[in-house]
Protein backbone atom coordinates (compact mmCIF):
# COMPACT_ATOMS: atom_id res chain seq x y z
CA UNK A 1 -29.67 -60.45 -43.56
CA UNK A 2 -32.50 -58.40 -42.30
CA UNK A 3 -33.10 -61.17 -40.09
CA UNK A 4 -29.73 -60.48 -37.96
CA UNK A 5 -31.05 -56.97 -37.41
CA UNK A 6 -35.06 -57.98 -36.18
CA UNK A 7 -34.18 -57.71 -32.85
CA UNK A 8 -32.50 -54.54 -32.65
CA UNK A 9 -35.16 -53.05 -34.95
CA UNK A 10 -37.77 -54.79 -32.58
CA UNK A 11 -36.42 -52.59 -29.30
CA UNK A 12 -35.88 -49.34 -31.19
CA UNK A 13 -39.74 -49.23 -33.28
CA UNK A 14 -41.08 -50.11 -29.45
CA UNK A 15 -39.20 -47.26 -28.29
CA UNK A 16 -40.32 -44.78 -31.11
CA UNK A 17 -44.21 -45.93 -30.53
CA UNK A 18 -44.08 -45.79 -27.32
CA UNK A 19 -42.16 -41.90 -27.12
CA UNK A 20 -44.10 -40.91 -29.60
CA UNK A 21 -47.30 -41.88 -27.82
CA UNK A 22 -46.30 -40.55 -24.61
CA UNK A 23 -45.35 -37.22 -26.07
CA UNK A 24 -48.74 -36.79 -27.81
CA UNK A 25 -50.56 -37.66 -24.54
CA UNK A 26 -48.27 -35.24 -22.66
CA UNK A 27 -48.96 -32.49 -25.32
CA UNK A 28 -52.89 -33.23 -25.27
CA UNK A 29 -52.59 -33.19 -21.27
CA UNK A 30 -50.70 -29.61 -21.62
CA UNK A 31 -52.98 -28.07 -23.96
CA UNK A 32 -56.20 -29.01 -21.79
CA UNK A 33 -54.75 -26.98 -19.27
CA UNK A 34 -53.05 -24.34 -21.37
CA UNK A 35 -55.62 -21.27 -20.26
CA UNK A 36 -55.14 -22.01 -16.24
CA UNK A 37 -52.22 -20.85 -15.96
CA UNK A 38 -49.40 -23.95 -14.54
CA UNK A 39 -50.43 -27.41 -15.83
CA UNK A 40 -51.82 -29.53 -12.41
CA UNK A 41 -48.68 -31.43 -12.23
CA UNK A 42 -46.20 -28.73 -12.38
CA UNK A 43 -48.43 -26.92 -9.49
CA UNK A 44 -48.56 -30.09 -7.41
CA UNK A 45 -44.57 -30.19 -7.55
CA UNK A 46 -44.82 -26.65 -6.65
CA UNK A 47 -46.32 -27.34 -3.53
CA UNK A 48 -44.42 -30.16 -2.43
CA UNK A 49 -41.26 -28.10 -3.16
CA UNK A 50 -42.87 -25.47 -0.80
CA UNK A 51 -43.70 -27.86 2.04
CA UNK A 52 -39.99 -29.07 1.76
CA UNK A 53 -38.47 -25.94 2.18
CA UNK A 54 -40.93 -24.57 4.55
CA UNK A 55 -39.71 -27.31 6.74
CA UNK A 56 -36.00 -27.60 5.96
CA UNK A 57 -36.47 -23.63 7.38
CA UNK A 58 -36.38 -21.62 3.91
CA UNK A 59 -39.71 -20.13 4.36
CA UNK A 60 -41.62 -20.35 1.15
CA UNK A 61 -44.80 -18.99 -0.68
CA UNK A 62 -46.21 -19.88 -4.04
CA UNK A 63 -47.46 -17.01 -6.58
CA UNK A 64 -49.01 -17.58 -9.49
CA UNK A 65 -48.59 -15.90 -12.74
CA UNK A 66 -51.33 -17.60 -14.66
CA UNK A 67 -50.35 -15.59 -18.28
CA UNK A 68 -47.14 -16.51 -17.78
CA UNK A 69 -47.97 -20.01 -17.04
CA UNK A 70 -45.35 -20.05 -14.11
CA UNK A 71 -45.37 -20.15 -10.52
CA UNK A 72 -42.94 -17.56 -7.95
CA UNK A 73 -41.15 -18.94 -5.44
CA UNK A 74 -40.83 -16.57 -2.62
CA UNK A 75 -38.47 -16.95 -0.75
CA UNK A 76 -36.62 -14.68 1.89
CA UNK A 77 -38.14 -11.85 0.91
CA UNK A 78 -37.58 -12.20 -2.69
CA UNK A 79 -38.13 -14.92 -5.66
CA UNK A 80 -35.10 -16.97 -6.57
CA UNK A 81 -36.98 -18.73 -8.92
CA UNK A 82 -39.50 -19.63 -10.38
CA UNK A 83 -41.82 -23.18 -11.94
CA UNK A 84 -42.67 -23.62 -15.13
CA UNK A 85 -43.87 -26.93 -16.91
CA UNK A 86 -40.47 -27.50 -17.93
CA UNK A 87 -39.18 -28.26 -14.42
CA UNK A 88 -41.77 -31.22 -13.72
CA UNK A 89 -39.44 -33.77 -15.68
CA UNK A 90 -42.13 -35.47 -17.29
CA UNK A 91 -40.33 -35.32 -20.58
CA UNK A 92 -37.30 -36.84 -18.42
CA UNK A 93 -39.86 -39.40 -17.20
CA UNK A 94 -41.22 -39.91 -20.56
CA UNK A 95 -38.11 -40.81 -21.86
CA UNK A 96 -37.31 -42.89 -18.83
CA UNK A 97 -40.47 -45.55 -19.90
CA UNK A 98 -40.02 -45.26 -23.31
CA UNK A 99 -36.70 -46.85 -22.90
CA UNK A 100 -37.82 -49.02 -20.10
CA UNK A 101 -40.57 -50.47 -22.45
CA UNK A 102 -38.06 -51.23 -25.52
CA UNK A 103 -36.75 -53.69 -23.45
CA UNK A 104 -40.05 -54.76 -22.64
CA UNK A 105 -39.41 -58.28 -19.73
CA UNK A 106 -43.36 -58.51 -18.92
CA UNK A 107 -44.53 -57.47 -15.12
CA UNK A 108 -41.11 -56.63 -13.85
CA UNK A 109 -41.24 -53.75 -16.27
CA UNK A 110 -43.99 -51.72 -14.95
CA UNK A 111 -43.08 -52.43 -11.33
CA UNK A 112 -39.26 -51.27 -12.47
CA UNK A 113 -40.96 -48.03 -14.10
CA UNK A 114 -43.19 -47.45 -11.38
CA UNK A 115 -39.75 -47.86 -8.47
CA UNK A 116 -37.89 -45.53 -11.58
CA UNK A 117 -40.51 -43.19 -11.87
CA UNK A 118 -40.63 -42.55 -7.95
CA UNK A 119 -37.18 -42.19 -7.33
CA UNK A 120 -37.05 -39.02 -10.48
CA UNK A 121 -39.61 -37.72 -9.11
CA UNK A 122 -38.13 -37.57 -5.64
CA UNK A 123 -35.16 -36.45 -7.18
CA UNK A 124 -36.70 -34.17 -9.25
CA UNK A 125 -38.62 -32.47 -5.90
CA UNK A 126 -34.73 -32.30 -4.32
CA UNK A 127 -33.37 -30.79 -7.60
CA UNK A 128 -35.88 -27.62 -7.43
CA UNK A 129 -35.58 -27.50 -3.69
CA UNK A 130 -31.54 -27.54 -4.32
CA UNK A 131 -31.37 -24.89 -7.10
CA UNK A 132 -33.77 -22.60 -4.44
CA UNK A 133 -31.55 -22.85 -1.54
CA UNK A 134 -28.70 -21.96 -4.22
CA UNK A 135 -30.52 -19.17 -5.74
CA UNK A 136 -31.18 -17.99 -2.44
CA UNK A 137 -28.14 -18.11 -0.30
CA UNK A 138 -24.96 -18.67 -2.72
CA UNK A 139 -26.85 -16.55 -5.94
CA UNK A 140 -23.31 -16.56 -7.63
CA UNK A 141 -23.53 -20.28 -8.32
CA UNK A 142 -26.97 -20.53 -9.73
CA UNK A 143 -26.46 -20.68 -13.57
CA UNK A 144 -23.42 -23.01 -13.24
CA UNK A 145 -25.91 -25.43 -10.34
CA UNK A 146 -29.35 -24.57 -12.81
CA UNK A 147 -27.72 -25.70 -16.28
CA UNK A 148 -24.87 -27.93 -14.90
CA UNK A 149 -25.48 -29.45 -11.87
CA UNK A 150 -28.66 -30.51 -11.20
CA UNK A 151 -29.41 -31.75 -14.50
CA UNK A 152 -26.54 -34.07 -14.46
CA UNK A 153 -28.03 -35.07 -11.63
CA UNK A 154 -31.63 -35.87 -12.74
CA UNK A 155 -30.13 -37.41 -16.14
CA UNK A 156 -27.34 -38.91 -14.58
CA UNK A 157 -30.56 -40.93 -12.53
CA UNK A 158 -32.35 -41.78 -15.89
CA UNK A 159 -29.08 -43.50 -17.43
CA UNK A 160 -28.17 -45.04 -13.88
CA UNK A 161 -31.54 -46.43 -14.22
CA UNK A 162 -31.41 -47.56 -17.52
CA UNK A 163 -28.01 -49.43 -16.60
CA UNK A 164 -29.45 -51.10 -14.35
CA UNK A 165 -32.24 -52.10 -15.81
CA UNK A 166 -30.44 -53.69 -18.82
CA UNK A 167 -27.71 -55.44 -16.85
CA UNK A 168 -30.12 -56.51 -13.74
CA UNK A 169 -33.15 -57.42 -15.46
CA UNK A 170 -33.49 -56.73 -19.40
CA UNK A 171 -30.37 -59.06 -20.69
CA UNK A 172 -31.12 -61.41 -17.79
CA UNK A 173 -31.83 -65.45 -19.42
């Protein structure tokens, strides 16, 4: 009976390892950096959000708030937002490989996670540069854009991803 159920239980342990492993690393990674202010990551999204902006004509500076563990946009004259480690989507990503690697199909897997993990974080960089150019010229929308909108968005990508990947290449004979 147990037997019926291996496979199933096969794809869900790898995805449970492989989270769970990927969240620890992510935690170490966060804690290393914990006392310089925003992790490297989050600061190197930072500054490719900047550069976007900068040249889509929404002139841009970064300040830090190393305490708060957070980097100001400036925007305009004033900050519409701001980055914390939160807005990276490496827990989005995370997610993203663990489920990718459940359905584990050899060499095609990391070269689908590696296209996958490109396109969120693309997406990711267009998302923050979005919810700026919201925040700073049509302010009214922002919380509906910050907590509906763009994450539908970015997780709308992860599960377009992961429907692809099981119907193109995971169930393939």
């Amino acid at each position: 009976m147990l037997k019926d159920f291996k496979p199933v239980l096969s794809i869900l342990l790898r995805f449970i390892i492989m989270y769970v492993v990927l969240l620890l690393m992510y935690q170490y990674y966060l804690n290393v950096f914990r006392h310089e202010g925003l992790d490297p990551f989050s600061r190197f999204i930072a500054e490719q959000v900047r550069s976007i902006q900068n040249y889509l004509g929404y002139p841009t500076q970064l300040y830090d708030d190393v305490r708060g563990q957070q980097v100001y946009f400036y925007v305009r004259n004033f900050y519409p937002t701001r980055m914390v480690e939160g807005c990276n989507a490496i827990s989005i990503m995370i997610l993203f490989v663990a489920f990718i690697f459940a359905f584990y199909k050899g060499l095609k897997t990391f070269i689908f996670m590696l296209a996958g993990l490109i396109l969120l974080f693309i997406m990711n960089l267009f998302r923050i540069v979005g919810l700026n150019i919201v925040m700073t010229d049509y302010k009214q929308y922002g919380k509906i854009f910050h907590d509906f909108v763009f994450p539908a968005v970015i997780y709308g990508t992860v599960v377009l991803l992961w429907l692809i990947w099981i119907k193109f290449f995971a169930l393939k004979k």
